[in-house]
Protein backbone atom coordinates (compact mmCIF):
# COMPACT_ATOMS: atom_id res chain seq x y z
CA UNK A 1 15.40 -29.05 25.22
CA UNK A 2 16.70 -27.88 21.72
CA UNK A 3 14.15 -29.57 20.03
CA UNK A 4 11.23 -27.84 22.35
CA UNK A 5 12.94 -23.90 21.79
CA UNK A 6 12.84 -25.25 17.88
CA UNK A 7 9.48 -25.76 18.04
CA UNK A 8 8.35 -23.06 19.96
CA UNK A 9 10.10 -20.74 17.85
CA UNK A 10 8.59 -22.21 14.83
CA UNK A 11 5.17 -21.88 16.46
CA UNK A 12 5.46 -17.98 17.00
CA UNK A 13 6.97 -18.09 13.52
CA UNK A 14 3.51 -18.92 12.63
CA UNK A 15 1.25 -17.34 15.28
CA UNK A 16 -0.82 -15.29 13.35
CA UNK A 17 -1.32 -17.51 10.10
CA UNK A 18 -5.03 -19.28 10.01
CA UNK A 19 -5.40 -22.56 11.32
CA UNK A 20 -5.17 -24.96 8.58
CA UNK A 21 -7.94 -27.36 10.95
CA UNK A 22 -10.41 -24.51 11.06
CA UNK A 23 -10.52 -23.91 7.59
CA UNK A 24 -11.16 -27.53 6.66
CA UNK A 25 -14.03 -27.65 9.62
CA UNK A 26 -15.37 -24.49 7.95
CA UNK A 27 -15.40 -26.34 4.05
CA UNK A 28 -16.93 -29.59 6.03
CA UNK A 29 -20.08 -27.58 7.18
CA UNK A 30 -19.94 -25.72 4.16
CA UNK A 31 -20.02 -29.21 2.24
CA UNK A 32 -22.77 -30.39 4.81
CA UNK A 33 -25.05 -27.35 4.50
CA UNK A 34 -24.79 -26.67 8.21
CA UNK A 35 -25.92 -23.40 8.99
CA UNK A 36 -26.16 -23.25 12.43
CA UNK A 37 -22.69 -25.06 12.90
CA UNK A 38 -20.98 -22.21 10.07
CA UNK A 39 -22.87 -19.28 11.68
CA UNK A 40 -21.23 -20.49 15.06
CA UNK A 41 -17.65 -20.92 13.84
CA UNK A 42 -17.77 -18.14 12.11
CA UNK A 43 -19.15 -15.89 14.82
CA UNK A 44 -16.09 -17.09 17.53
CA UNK A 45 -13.53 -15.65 14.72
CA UNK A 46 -12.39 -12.12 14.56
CA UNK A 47 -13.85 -10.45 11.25
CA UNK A 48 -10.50 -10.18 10.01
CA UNK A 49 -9.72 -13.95 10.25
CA UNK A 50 -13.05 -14.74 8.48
CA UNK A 51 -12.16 -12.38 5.99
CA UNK A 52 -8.81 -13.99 5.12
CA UNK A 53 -11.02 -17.38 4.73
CA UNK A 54 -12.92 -16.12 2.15
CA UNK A 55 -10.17 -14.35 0.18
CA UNK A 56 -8.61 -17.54 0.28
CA UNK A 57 -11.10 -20.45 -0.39
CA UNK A 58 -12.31 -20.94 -4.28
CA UNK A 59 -15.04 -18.90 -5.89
CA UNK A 60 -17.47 -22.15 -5.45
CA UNK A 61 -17.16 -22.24 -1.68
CA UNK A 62 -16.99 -18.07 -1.16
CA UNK A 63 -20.56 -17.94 -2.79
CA UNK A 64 -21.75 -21.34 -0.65
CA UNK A 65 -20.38 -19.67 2.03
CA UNK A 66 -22.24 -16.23 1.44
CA UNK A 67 -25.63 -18.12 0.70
CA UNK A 68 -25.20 -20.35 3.70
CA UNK A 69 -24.50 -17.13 6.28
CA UNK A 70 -27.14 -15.16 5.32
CA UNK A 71 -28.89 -12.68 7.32
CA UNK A 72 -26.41 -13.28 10.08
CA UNK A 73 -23.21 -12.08 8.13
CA UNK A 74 -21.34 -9.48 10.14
CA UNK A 75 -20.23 -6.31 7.90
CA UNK A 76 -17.27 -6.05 9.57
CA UNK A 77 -15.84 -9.07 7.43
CA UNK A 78 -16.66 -7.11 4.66
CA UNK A 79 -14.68 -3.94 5.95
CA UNK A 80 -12.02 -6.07 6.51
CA UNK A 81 -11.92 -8.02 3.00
CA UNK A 82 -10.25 -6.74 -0.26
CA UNK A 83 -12.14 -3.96 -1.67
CA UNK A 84 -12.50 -5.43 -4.92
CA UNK A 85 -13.98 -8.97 -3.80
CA UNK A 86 -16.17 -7.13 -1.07
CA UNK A 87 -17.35 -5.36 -4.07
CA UNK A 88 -17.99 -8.65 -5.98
CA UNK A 89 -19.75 -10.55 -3.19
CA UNK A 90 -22.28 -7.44 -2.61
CA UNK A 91 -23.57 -7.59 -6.23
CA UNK A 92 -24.49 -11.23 -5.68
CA UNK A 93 -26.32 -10.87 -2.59
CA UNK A 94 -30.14 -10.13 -2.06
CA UNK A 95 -31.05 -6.18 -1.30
CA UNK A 96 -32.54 -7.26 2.81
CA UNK A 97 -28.55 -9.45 3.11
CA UNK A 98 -27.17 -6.17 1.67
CA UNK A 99 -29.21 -4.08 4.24
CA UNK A 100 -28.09 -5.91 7.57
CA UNK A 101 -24.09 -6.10 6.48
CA UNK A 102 -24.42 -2.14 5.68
CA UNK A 103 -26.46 -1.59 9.28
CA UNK A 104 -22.89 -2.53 10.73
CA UNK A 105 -20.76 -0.78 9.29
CA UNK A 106 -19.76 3.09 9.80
CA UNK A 107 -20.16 5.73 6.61
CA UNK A 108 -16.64 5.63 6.25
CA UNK A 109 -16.63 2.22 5.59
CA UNK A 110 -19.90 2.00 3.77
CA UNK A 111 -17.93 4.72 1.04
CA UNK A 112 -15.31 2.35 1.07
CA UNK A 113 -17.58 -0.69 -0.25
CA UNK A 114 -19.65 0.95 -2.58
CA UNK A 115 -17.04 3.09 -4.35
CA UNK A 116 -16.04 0.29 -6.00
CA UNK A 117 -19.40 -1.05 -8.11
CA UNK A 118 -20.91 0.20 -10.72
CA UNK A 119 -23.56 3.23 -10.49
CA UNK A 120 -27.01 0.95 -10.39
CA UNK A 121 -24.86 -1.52 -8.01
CA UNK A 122 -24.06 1.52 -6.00
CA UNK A 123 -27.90 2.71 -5.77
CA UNK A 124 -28.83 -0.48 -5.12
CA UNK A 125 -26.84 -0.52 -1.94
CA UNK A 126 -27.46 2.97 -0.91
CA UNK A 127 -31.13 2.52 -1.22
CA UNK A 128 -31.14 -0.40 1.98
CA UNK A 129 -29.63 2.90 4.31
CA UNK A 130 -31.62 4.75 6.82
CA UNK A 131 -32.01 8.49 5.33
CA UNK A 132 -29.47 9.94 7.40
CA UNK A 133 -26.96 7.36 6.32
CA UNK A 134 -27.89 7.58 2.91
CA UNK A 135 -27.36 11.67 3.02
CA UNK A 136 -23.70 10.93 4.77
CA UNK A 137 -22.54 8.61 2.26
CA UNK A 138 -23.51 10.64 -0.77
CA UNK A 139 -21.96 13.36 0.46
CA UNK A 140 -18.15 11.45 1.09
CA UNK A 141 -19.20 9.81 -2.40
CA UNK A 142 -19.18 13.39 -3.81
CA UNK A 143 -15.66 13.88 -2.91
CA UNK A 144 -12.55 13.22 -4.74
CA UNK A 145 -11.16 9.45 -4.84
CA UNK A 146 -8.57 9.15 -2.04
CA UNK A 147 -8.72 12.16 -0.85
CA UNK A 148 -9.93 12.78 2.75
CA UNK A 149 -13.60 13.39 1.98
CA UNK A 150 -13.89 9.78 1.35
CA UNK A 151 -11.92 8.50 4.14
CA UNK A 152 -13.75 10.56 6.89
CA UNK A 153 -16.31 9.04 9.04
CA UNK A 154 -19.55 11.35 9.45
CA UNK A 155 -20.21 10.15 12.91
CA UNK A 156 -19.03 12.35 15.47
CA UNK A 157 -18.44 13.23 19.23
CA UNK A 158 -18.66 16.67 19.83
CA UNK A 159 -18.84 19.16 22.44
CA UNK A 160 -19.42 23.45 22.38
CA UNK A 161 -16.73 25.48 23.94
CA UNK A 162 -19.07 26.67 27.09
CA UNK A 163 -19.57 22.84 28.32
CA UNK A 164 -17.57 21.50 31.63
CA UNK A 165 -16.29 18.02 31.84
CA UNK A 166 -19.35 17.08 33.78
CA UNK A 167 -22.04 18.12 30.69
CA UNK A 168 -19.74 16.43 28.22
CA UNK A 169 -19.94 13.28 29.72
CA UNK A 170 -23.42 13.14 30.83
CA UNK A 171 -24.10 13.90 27.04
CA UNK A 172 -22.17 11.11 25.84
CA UNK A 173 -24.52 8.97 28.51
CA UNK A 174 -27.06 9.92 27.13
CA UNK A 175 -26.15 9.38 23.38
CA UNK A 176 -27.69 5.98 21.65
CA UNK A 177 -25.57 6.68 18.04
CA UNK A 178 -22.31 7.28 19.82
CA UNK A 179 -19.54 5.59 17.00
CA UNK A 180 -18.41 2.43 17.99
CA UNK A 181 -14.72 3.74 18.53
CA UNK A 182 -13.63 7.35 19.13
CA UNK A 183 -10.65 8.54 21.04
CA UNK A 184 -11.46 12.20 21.77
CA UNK A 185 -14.02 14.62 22.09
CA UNK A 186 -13.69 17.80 18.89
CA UNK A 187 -14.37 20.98 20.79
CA UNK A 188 -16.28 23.56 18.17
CA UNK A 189 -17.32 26.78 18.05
CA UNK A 190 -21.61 28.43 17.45
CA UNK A 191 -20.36 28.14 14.07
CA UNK A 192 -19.38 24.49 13.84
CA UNK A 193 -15.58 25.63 13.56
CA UNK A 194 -13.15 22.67 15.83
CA UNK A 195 -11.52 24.92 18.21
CA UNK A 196 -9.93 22.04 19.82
CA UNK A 197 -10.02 17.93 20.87
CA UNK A 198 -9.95 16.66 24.45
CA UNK A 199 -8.81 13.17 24.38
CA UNK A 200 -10.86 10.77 26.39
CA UNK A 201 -8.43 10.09 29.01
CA UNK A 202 -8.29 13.87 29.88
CA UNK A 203 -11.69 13.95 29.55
CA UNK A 204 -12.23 10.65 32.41
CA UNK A 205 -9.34 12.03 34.77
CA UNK A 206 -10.54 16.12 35.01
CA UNK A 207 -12.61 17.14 37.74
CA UNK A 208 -16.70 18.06 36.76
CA UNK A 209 -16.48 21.13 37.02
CA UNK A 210 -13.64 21.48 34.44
CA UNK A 211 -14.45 23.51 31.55
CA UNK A 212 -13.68 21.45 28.18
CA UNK A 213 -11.55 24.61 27.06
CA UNK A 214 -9.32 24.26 30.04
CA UNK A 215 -7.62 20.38 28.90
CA UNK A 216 -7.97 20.71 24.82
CA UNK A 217 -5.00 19.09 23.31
CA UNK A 218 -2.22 21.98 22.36
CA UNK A 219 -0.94 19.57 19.28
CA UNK A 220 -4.66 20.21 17.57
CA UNK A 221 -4.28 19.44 14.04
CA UNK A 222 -7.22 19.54 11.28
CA UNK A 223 -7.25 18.05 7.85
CA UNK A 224 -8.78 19.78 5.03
CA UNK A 225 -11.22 17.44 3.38
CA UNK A 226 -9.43 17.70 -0.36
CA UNK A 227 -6.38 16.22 1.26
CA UNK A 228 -4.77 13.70 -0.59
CA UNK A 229 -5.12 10.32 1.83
CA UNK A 230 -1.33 9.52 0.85
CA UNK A 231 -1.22 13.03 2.95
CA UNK A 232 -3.09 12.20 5.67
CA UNK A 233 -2.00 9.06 6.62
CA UNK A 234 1.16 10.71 6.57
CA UNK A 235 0.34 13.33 8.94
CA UNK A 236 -1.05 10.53 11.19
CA UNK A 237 2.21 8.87 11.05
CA UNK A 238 4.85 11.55 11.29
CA UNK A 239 2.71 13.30 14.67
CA UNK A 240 1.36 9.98 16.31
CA UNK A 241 -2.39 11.43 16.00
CA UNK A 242 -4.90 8.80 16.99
CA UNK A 243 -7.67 11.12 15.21
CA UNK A 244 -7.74 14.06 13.31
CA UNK A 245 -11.23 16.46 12.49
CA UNK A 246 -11.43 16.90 9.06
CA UNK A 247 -12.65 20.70 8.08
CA UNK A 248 -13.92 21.73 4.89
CA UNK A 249 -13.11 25.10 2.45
CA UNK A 250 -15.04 27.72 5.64
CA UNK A 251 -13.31 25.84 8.38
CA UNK A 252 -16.55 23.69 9.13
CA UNK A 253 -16.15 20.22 10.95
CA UNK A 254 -16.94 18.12 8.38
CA UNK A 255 -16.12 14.87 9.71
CA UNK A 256 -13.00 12.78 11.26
CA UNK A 257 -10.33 10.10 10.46
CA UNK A 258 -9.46 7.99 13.11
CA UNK A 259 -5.67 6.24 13.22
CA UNK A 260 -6.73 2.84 11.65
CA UNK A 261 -8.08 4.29 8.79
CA UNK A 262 -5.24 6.18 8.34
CA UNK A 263 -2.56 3.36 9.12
CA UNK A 264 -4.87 1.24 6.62
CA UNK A 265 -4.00 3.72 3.66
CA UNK A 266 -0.02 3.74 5.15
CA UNK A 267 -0.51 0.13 4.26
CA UNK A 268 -2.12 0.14 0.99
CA UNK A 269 0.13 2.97 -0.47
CA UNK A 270 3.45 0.84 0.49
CA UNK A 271 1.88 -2.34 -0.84
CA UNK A 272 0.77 -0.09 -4.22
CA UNK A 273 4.57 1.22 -4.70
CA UNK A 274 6.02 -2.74 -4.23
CA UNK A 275 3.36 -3.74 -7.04
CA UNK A 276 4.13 -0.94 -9.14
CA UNK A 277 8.18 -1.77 -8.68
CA UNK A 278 7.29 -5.20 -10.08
CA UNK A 279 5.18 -4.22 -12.42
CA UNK A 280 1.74 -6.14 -11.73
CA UNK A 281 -0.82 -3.08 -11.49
CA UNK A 282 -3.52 -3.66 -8.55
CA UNK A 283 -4.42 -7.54 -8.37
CA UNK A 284 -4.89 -9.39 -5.95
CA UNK A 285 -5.00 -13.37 -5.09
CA UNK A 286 -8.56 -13.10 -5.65
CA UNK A 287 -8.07 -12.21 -9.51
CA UNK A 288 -9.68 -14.38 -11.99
CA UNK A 289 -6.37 -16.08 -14.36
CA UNK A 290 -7.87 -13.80 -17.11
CA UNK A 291 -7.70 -10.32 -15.09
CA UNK A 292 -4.46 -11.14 -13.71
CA UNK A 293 -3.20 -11.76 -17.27
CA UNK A 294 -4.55 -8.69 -18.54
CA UNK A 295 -3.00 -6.81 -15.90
CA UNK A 296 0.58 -8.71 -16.29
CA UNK A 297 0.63 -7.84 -20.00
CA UNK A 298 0.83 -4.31 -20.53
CA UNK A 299 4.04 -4.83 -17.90
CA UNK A 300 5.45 -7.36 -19.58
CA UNK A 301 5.25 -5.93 -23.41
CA UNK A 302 7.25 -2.65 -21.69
CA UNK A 303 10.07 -5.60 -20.69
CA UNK A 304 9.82 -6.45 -24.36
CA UNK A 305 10.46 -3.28 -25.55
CA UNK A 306 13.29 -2.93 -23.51
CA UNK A 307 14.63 -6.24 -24.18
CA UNK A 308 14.45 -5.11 -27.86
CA UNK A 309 16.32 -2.08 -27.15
CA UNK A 310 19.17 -3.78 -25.40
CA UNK A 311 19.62 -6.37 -28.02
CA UNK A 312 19.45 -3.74 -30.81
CA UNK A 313 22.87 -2.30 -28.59
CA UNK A 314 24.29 -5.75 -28.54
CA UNK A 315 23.48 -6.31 -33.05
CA UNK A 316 26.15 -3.09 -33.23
CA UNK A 317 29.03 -4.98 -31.87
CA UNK A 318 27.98 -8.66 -33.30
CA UNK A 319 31.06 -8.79 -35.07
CA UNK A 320 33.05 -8.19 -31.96
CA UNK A 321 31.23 -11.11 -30.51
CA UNK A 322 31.83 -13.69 -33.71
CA UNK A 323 35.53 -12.62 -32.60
CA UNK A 324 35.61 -13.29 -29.06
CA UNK A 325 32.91 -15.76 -28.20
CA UNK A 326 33.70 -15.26 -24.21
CA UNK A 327 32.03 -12.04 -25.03
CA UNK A 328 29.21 -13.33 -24.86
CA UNK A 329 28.99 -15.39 -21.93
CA UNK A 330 30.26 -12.40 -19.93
CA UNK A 331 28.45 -10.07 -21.02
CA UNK A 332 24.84 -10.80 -18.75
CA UNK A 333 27.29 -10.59 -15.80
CA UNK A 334 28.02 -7.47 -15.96
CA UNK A 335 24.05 -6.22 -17.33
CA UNK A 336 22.78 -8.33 -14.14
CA UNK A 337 24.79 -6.47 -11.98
CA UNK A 338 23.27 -3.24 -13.06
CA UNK A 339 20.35 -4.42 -12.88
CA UNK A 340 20.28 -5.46 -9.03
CA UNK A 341 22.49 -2.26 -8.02
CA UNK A 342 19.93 0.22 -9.68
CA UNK A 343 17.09 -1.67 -8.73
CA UNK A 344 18.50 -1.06 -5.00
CA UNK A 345 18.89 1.99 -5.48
CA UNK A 346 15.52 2.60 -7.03
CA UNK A 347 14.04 1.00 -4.05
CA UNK A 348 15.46 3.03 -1.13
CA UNK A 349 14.52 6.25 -3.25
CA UNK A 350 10.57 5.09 -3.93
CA UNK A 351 10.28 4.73 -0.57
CA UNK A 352 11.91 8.00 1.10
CA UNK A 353 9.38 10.11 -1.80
CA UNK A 354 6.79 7.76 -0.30
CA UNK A 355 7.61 8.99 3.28
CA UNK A 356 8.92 12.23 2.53
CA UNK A 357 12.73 11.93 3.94
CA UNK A 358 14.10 12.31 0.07
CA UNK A 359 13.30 16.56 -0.35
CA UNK A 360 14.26 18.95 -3.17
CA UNK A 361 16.51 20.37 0.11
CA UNK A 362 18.27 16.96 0.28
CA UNK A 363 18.42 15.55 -2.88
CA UNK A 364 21.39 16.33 -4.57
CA UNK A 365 23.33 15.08 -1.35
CA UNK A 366 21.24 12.29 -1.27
CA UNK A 367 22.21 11.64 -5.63
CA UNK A 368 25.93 12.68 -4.46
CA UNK A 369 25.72 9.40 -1.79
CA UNK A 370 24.33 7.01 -4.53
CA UNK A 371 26.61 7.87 -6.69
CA UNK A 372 29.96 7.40 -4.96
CA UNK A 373 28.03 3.86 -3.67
CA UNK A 374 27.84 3.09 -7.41
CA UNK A 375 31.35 4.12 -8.21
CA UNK A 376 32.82 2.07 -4.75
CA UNK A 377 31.22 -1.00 -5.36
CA UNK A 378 31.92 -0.39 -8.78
CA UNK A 379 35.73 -0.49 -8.31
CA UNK A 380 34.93 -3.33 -5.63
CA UNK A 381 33.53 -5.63 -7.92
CA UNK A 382 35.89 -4.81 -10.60
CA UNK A 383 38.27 -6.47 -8.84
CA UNK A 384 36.42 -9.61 -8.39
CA UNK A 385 35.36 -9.73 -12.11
CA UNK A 386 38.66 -9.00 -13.61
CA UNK A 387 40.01 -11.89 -12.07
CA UNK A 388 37.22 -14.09 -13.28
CA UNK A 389 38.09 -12.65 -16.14
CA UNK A 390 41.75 -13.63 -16.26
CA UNK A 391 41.65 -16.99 -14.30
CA UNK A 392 38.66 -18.25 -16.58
CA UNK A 393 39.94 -17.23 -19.69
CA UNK A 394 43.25 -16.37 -19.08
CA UNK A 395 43.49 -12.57 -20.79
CA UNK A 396 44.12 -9.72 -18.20
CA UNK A 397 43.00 -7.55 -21.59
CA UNK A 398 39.57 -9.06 -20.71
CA UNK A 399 39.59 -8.96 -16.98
CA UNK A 400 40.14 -4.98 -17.42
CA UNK A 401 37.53 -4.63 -20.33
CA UNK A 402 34.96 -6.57 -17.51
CA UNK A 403 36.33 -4.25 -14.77
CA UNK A 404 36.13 -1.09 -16.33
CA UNK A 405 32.67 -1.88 -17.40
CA UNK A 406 31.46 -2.88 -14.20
CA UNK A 407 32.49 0.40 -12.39
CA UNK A 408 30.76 2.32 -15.52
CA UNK A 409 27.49 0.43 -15.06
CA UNK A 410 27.30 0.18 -11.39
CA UNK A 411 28.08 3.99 -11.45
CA UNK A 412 25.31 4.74 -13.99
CA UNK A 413 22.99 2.37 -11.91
CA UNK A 414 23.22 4.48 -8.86
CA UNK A 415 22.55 7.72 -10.77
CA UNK A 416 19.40 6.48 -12.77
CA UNK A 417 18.10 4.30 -9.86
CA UNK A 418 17.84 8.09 -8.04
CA UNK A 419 17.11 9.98 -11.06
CA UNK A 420 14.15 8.38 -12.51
CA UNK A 421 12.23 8.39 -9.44
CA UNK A 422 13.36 12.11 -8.74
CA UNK A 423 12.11 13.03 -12.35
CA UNK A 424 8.73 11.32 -12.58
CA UNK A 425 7.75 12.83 -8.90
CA UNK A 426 8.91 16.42 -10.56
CA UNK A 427 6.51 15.66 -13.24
CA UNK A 428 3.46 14.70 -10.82
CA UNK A 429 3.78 10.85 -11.83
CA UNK A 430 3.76 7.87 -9.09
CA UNK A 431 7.75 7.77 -9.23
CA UNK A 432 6.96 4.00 -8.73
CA UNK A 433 5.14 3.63 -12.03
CA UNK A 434 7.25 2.63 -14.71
CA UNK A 435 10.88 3.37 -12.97
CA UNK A 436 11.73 -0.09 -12.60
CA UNK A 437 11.41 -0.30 -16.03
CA UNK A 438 13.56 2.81 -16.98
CA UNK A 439 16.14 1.73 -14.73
CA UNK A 440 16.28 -1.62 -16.16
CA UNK A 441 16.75 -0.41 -19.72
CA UNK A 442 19.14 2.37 -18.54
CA UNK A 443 21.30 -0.58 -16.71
CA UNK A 444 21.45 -3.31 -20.12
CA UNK A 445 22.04 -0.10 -22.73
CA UNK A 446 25.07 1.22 -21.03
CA UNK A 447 26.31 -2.24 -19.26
CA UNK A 448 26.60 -3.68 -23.08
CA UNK A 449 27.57 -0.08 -24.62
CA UNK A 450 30.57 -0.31 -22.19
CA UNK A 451 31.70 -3.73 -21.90
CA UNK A 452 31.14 -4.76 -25.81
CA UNK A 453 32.65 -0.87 -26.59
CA UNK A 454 35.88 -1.54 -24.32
CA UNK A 455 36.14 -4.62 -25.92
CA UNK A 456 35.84 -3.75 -29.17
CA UNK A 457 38.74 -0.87 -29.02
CA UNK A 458 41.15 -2.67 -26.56
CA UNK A 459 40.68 -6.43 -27.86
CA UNK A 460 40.52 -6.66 -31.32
């Protein structure tokens, strides 16, 4: 019976990862050159699932794959995939393949696609749209990058303030380019101004003869289209809108963001902040070994000047450390711990800018509380370390030099993991860019200024 719970719980451990047996059926046909066979496997998968398979399989089988599918490749998969591959795969694919993907896709995610090539790339693709679509796209395109301009959709359901219940839905009827998923109907004005939304399950439960401006939703909320999508998605979060009309500078609908667009940027903005924190830039698992290098570098020569930094601390007091060689196996112990307690800190703070709990209203409480975290686990560990110190080496003199620098560095940890974040966002600057780094340096320079310094005036 144990054995079976084991197992299940293993399985739902697992439920969502991809099937190990479908992807090697998909490489077999892919090895075999069966069309028909890939177009059908491929077809029973959700686009998502296909588009993990091709983030994941080698660049060899991705393009056999491509060639193989064809005409019959479903632009979803492409919405679906990293940006930067999708943007890959597009330039190698013929103008008519390019054409069908784009048919299936909505403007919004059209922008997303071709904001990422290169300007003939870009023409290329826009030239396989119907007019219309062509004149929506260019006109997200000639937005701001993430702001909502480009992460609108043009396509719209929308209903003057004089129509009933009954006229709204027989217009919907009787609409062929409805979008393939909208959750409520944007109420607007002669001039094109949203006066309010009617969500579509108000909309199916009121009587006919109900007029539209009777059962608009009272928590209406637009969007101005320069609005930062870090904003928006926000906004989406924080009032549990499922969509949102997006106005521009005269208070004209301009368009509309729908919840998984803006849940999609929630995502990518949490998963830019943990890159940033460990300092690899944007890559993904798709990276070539060169681009990932060249993104790794810059990070890693930053380390190296910090490293440098610290060590030119430690050269001060190398005659402290001929003197007491202990010294020096210690001392990482107590720049380690400085590390990981700032680097806590640092993380908890990123994240409340992020979602906008950590305020200029709350901050110095919130610095106050990091602080006296630093300074308790400070004396905590202290403790611990000073008898290490004593039982390993047998000096209480050192034990209280190891303390006494731990509850300095842990102290300082908690101040500059808060700090540096707090600063950079003063200054306009992703507080996720480069803090790790500050903190870091912050942590070795005064964990080996205090323990080598104690040691130097209470030890020799």
């Amino acid at each position: 019976m144990e054995t079976t719970i084991a197992v299940e719980i293993e399985t739902l451990d697992r439920a969502y990862e991809m099937d190990a047996n479908w992807v090697e059926r998909v490489l077999d046909l892919i090895a075999a050159q069966d069309q028909v066979g890939l177009i059908t496997i491929l077809n029973d998968q959700h686009p998502a699932d296909v588009a993990d398979l091709i983030e994941q399989i080698n660049p060899s089988q991705r393009s056999a794959l491509m060639e193989l599918w064809g005409m019959e490749m479903d632009g979803e998969v492409f919405a679906e995939m990293d940006e930067a591959l999708s943007a890959d795969l597009i330039e190698e694919l013929p103008s008519d393949v390019v054409g069908e993907v784009m048919r299936d896709l909505e403007t919004d995610d059209v922008v997303d696609l071709v904001e990422e090539l290169d300007e003939s790339q870009k023409e290329r693709v826009l030239e396989t749209l119907d007019v219309a679509d062509q004149v929506a796209v260019r006109s997200s395109l000639s937005y701001p990058e993430e702001t909502a301009g480009r992460l609108m959709a043009r396509e719209l359901v929308m209903a003057p303030t004089h129509w009933n219940v009954g006229q709204t839905i027989d217009s919907l009827r009787a609409d062929h380019d409805l979008p393939d998923e909208f959750y409520d109907v944007i109420v607007v004005d002669p001039m094109s101004k949203p006066i309010g939304k009617v969500p579509l399950y108000a909309l199916l439960t009121a009587n006919r003869s109900t007029p539209m401006m009777d059962i608009v939703d009272q928590e209406f909320r637009t969007i101005p289209v320069m609005q930062s999508q870090e904003d928006v998605a926000y906004a989406f979060n924080q009032y549990n809108m499922m969509s949102a009309p997006v106005v521009d500078a005269e208070n004209r609908l301009v368009g509309v963001i729908t919840m998984d667009d803006a849940m999609e940027v929630l995502g990518e903005e949490a998963e830019e902040d943990i890159k940033l924190l460990g300092g690899v830039g944007d890559e993904s698992l798709t990276d070539t070994i060169f681009e990932t290098t060249r993104q790794r570098f810059p990070w890693l020569g930053v380390n190296l000047i910090t490293s440098i930094i610290a060590s030119i601390v430690i050269a001060q007091f190398s005659s402290t450390i001929e003197a007491i060689v202990a010294l020096a196996v210690l001392m990482p112990i107590v720049a380690s711990m400085g590390g990981n307690a700032g680097t806590q800190t640092l993380t908890v703070a990123v994240r409340a800018l992020a979602t906008k709990d950590l305020t200029p209203s709350n901050a110095w409480r919130v610095i106050r509380r990091e602080v006296l975290v630093g300074l308790f686990n400070g004396v905590l560990f202290a403790f611990i370390i000073g008898a290490i110190g004593l039982i390993w080496y047998g000096s209480a003199m050192l034990g209280i030099v190891l303390g006494l620098a731990m509850v300095i560095n842990l102290l300082v940890a908690g101040l500059a993991g808060i700090l540096v974040p707090l600063t950079l966002d003063r200054f306009g600057i992703d507080p996720a860019l480069g803090s790790s780094a500050l903190v870091t340096t912050v942590t070795d320079v005064v964990g080996f200024l205090a323990f080598l310094g104690f040691a130097s005036a209470m030890l020799l």
